[in-house]
N, C-alpha and C. Protein backbone atom coordinates (compact mmCIF):
# COMPACT_ATOMS: atom_id res chain seq x y z
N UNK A 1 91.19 65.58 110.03
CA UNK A 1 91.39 66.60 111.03
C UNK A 1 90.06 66.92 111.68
N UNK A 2 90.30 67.08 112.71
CA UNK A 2 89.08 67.34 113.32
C UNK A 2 88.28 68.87 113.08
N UNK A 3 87.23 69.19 113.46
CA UNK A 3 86.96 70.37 112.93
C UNK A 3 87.37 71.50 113.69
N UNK A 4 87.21 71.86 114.61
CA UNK A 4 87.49 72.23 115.53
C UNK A 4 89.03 72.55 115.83
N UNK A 5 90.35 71.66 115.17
CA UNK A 5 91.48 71.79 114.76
C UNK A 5 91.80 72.68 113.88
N UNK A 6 92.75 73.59 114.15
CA UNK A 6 93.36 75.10 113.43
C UNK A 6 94.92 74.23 113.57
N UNK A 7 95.48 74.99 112.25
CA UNK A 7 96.56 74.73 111.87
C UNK A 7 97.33 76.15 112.21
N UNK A 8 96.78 77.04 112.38
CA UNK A 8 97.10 78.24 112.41
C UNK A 8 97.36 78.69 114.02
N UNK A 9 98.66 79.28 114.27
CA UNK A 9 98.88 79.83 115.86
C UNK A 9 99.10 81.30 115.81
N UNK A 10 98.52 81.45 117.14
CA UNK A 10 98.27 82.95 117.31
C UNK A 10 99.39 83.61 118.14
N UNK A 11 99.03 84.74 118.63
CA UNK A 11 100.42 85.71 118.97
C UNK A 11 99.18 87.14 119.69
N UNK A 12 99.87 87.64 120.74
CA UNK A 12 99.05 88.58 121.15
C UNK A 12 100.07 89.80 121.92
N UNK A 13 99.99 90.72 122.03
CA UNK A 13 100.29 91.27 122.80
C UNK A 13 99.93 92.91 122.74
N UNK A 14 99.58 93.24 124.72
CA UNK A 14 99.29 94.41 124.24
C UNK A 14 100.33 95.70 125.12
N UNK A 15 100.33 96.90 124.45
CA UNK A 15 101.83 97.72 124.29
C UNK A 15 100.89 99.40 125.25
N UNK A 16 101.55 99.72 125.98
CA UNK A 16 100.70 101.22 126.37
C UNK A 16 101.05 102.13 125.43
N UNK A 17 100.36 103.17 125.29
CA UNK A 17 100.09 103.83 124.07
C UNK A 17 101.61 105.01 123.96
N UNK A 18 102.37 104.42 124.19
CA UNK A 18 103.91 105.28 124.09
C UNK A 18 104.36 105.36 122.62
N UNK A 19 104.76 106.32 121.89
CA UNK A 19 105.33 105.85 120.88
C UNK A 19 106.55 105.15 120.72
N UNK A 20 107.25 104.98 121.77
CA UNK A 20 108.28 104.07 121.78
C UNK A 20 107.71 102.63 121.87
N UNK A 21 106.88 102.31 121.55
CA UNK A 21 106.01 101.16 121.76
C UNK A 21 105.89 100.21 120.57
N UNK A 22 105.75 101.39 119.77
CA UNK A 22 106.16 101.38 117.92
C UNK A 22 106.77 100.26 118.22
N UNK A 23 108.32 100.69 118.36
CA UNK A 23 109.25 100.02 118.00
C UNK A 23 109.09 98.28 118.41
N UNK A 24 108.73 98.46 119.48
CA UNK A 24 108.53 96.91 120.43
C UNK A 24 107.95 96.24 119.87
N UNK A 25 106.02 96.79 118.89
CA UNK A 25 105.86 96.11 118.57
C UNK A 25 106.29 95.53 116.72
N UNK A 26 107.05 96.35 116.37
CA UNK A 26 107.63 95.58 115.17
C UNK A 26 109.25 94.49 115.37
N UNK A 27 109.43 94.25 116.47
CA UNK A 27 110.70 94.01 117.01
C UNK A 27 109.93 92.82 117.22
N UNK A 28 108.64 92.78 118.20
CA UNK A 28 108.15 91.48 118.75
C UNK A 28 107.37 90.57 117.03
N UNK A 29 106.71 91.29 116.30
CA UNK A 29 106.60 90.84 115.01
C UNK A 29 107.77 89.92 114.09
N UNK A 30 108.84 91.07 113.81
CA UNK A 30 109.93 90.46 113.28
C UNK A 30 110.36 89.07 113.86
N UNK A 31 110.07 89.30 115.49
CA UNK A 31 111.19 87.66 116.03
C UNK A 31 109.66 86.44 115.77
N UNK A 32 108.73 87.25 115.87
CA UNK A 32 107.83 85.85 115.60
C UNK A 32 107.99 84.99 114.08
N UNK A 33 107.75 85.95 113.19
CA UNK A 33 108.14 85.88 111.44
C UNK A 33 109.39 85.56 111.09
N UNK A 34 110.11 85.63 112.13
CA UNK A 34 111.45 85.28 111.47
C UNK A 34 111.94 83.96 110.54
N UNK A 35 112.24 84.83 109.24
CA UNK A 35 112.34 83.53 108.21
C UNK A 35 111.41 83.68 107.62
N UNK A 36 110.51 84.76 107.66
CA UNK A 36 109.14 84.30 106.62
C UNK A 36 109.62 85.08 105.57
N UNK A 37 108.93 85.13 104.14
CA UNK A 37 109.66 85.97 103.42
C UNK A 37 108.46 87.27 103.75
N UNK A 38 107.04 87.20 104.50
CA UNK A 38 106.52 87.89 104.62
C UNK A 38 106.79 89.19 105.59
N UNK A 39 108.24 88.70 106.28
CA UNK A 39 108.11 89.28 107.47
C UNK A 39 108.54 90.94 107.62
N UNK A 40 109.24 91.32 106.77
CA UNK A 40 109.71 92.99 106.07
C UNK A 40 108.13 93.28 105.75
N UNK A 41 107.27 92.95 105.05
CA UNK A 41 105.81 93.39 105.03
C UNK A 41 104.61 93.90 106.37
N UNK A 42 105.00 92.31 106.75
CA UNK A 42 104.48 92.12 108.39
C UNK A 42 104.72 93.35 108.91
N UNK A 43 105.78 93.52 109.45
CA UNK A 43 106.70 94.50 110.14
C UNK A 43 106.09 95.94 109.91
N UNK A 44 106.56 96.46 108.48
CA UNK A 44 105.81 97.70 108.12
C UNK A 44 104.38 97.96 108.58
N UNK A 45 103.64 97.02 108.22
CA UNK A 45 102.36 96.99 108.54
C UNK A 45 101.56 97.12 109.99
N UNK A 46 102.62 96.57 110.88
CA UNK A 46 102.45 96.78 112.26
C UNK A 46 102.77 97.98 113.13
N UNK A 47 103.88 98.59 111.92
CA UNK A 47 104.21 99.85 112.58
C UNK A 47 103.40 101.06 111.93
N UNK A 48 102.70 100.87 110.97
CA UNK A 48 101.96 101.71 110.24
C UNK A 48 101.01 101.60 111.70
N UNK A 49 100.09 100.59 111.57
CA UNK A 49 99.19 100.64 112.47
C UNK A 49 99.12 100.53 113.45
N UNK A 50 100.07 100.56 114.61
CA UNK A 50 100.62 100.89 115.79
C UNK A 50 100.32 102.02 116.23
N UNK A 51 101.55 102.78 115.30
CA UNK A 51 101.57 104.51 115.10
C UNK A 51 99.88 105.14 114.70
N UNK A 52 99.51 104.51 113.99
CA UNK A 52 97.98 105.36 113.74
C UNK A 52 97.13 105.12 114.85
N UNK A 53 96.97 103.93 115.71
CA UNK A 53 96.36 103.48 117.07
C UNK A 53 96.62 104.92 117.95
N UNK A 54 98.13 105.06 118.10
CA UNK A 54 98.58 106.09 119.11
C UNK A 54 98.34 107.73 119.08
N UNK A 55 98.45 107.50 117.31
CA UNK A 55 98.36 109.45 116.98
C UNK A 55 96.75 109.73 116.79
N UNK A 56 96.26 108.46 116.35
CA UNK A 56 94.54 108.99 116.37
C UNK A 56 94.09 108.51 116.85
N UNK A 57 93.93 107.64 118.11
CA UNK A 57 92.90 107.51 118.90
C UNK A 57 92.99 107.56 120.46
N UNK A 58 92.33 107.34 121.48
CA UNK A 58 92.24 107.17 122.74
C UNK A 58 93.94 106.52 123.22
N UNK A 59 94.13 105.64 122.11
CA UNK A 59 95.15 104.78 122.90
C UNK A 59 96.35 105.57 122.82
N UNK A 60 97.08 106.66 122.18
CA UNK A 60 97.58 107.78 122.47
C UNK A 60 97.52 108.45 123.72
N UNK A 61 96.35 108.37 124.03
CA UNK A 61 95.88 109.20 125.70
C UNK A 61 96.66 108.59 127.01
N UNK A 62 96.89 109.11 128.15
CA UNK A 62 96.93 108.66 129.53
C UNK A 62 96.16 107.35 129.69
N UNK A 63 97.39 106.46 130.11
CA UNK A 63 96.37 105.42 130.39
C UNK A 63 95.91 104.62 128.93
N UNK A 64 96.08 104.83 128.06
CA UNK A 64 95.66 103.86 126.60
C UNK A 64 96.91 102.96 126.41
N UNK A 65 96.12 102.52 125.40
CA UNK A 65 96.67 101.01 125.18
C UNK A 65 96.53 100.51 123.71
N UNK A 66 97.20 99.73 123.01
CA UNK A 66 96.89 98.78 121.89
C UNK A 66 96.73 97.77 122.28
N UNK A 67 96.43 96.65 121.24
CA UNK A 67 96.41 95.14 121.51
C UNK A 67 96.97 94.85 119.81
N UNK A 68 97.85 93.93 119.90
CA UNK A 68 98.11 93.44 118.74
C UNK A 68 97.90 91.80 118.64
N UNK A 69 97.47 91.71 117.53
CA UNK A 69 97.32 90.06 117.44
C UNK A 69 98.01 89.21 116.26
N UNK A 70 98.64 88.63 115.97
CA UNK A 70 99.37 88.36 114.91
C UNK A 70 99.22 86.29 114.91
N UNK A 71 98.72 86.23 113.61
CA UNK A 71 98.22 84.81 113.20
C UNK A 71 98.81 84.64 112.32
N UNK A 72 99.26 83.31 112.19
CA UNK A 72 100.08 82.67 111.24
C UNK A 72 99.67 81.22 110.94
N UNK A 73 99.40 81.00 109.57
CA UNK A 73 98.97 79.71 108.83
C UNK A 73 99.63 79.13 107.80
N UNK A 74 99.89 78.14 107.13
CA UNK A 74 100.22 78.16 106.18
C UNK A 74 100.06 79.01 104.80
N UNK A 75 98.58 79.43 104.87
CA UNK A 75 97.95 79.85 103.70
C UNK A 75 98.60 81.51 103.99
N UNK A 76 98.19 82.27 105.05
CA UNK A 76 98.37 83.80 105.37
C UNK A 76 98.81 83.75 106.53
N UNK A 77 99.15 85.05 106.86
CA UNK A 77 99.67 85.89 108.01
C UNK A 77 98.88 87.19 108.12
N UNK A 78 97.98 86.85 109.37
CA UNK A 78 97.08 88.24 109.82
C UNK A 78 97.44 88.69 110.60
N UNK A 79 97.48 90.33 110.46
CA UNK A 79 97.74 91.22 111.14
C UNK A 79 97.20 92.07 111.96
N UNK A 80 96.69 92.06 113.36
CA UNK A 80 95.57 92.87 113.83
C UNK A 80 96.01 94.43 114.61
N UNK A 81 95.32 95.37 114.53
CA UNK A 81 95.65 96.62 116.09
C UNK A 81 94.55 96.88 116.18
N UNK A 82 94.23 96.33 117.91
CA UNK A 82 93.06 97.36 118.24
C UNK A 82 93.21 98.19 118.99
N UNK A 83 92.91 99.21 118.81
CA UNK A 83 93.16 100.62 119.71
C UNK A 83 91.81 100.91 120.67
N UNK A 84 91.90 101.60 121.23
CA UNK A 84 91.11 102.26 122.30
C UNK A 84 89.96 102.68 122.13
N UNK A 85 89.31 103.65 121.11
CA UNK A 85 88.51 104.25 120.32
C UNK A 85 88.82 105.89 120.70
N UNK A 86 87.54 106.07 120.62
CA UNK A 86 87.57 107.69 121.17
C UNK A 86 87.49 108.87 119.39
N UNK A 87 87.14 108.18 118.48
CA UNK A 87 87.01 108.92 117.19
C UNK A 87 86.25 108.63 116.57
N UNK A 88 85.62 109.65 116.09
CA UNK A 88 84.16 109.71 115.68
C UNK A 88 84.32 108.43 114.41
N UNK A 89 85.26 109.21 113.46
CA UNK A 89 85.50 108.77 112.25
C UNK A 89 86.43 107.20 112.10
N UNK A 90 85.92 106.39 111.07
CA UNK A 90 86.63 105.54 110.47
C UNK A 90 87.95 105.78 109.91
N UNK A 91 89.30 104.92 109.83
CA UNK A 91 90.28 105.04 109.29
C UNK A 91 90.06 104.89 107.80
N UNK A 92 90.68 105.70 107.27
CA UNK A 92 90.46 105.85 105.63
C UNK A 92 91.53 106.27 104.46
N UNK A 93 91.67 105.35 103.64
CA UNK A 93 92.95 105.86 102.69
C UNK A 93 92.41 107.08 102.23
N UNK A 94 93.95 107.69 102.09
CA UNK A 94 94.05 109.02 101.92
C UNK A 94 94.60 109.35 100.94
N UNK A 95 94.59 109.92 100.31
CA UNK A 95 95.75 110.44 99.17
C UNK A 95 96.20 112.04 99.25
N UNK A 96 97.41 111.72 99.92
CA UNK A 96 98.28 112.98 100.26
C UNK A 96 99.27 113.60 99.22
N UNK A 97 99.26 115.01 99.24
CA UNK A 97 100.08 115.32 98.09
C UNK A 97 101.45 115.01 98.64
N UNK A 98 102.27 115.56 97.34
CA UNK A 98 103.81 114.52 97.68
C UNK A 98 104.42 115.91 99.21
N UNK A 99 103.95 116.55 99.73
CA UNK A 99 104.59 117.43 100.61
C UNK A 99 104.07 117.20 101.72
N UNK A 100 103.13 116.65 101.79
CA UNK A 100 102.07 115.98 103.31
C UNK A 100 103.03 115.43 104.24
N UNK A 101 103.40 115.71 105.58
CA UNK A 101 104.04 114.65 106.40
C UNK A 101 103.17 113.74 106.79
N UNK A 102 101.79 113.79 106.84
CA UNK A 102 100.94 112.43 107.06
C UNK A 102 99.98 112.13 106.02
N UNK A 103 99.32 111.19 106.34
CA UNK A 103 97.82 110.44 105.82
C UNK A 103 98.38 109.60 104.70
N UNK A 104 99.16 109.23 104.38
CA UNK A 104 99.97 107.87 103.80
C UNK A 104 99.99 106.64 104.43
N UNK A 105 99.97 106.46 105.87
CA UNK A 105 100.03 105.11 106.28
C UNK A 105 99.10 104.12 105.90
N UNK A 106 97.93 104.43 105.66
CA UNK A 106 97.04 103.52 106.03
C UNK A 106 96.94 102.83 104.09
N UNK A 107 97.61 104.13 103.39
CA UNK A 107 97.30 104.01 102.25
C UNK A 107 98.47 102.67 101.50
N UNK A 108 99.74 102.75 102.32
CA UNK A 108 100.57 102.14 102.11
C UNK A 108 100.43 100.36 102.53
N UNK A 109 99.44 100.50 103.89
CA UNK A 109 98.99 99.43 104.03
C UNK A 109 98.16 98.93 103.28
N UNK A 110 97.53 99.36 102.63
CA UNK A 110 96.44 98.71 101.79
C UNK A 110 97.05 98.13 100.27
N UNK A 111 97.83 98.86 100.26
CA UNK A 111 99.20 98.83 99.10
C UNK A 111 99.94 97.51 98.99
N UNK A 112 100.75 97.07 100.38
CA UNK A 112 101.11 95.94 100.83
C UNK A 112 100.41 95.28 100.72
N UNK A 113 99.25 94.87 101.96
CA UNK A 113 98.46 93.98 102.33
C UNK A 113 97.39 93.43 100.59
N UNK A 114 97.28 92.34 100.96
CA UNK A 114 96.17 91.80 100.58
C UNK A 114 95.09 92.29 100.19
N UNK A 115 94.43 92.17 101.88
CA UNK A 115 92.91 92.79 102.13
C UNK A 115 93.10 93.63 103.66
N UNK A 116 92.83 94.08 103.60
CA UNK A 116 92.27 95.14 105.12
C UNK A 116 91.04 95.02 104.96
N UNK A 117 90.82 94.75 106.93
CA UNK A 117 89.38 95.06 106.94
C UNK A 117 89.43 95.80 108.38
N UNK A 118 88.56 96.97 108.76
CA UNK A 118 88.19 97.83 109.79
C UNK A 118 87.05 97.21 110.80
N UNK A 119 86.89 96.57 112.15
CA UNK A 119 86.12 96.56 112.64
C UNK A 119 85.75 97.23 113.73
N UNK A 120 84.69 97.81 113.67
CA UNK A 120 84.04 99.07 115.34
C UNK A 120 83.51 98.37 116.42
N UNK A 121 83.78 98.33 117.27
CA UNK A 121 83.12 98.04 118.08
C UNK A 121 83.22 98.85 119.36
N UNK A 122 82.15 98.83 120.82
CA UNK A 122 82.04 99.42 122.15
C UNK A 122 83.40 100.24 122.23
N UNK A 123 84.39 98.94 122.22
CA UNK A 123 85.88 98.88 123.13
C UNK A 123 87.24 99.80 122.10
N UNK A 124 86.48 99.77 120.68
CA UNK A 124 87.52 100.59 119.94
C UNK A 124 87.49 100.13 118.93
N UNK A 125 88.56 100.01 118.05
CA UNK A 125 88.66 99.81 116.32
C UNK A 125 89.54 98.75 116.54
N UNK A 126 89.54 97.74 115.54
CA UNK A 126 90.19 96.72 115.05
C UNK A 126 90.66 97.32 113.45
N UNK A 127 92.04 96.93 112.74
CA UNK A 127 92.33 97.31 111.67
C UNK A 127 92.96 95.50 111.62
N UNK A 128 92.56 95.10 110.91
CA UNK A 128 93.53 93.43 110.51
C UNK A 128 93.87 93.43 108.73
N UNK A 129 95.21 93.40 109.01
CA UNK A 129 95.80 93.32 107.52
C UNK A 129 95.98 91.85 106.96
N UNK A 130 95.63 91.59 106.02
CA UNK A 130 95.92 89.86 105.39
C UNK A 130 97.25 89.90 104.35
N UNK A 131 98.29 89.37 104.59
CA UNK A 131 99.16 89.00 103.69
C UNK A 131 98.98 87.35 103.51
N UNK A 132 99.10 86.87 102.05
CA UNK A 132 98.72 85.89 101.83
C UNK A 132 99.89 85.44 101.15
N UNK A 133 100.69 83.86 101.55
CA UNK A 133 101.61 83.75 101.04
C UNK A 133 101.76 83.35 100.02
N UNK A 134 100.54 82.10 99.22
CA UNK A 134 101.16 82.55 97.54
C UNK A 134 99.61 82.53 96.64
N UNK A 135 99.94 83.51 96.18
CA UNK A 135 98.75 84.44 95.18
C UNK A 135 98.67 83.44 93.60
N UNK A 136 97.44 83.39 93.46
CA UNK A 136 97.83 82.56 92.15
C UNK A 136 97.43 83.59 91.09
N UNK A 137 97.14 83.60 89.74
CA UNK A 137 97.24 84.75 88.77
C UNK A 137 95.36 84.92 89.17
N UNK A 138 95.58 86.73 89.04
CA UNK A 138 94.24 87.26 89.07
C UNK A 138 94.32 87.81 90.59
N UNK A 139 95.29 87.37 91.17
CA UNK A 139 95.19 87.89 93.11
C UNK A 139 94.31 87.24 93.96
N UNK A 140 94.59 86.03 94.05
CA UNK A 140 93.50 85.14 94.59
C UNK A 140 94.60 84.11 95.60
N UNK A 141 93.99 84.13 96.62
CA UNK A 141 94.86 83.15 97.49
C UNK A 141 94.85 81.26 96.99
N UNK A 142 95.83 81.11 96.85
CA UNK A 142 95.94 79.64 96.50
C UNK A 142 95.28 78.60 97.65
């Protein structure tokens, strides 16, 4: 194979910061995954971080936006949202008591997923979730 050759295809799309947007983008997830056994994971995960793009940052605002990116390989399925910015603070698991209506999402993602990783940059936050499709003993991608 050449080097430069990826086995892995990508997926993009970006949603204005509506919360009905949610929905679109776990709808557009599901039909890409369809058939994966990852794809009920996928899904959650996109709407976790969809919804947190919209309620905490810029991309909530007039005029905002997400971008979602969704990669698929044999080995994993990555999950990206980048939002807008506009917040001081990093996204951060939370631990909410059982009466909290929020600060669970991100915690649930981390729960699911693999690995999460947060990246900052100028243009806003990146959150990319890794589901990995088969784990060998110890939690290690095969």
């Amino acid at each position: 194979m050449h080097e430069y050759t990826s086995t892995a295809r990508v997926w993009g799309l970006t949603c204005p910061g509506f919360p009905e947007e949610v929905s679109r983008a776990r709808r557009w997830t599901r039909d890409i995954l369809r058939g994966s056994p990852l794809a009920e994971d996928a899904e959650l995960i996109v709407s976790e971080l969809s919804a947190n793009a919209i309620l905490h940052t810029a991309s909530g605002q007039q005029s905002g936006s997400f971008h979602l990116a969704l990669a698929v390989s044999s080995q994993v399925v990555a999950l990206s949202v980048t939002d807008d910015g506009g917040v001081g603070t990093a996204p951060k698991v939370e631990h909410a008591d059982q009466d909290a209506t929020r600060g669970r999402g991100l915690g649930m993602v981390s729960a699911i997923a693999h690995r999460v990783v947060v990246h900052d940059s100028q243009a806003g936050r990146t959150v990319t979730a890794e589901l990995f499709m088969s784990i060998l003993p110890g939690g290690h991608p095969c």
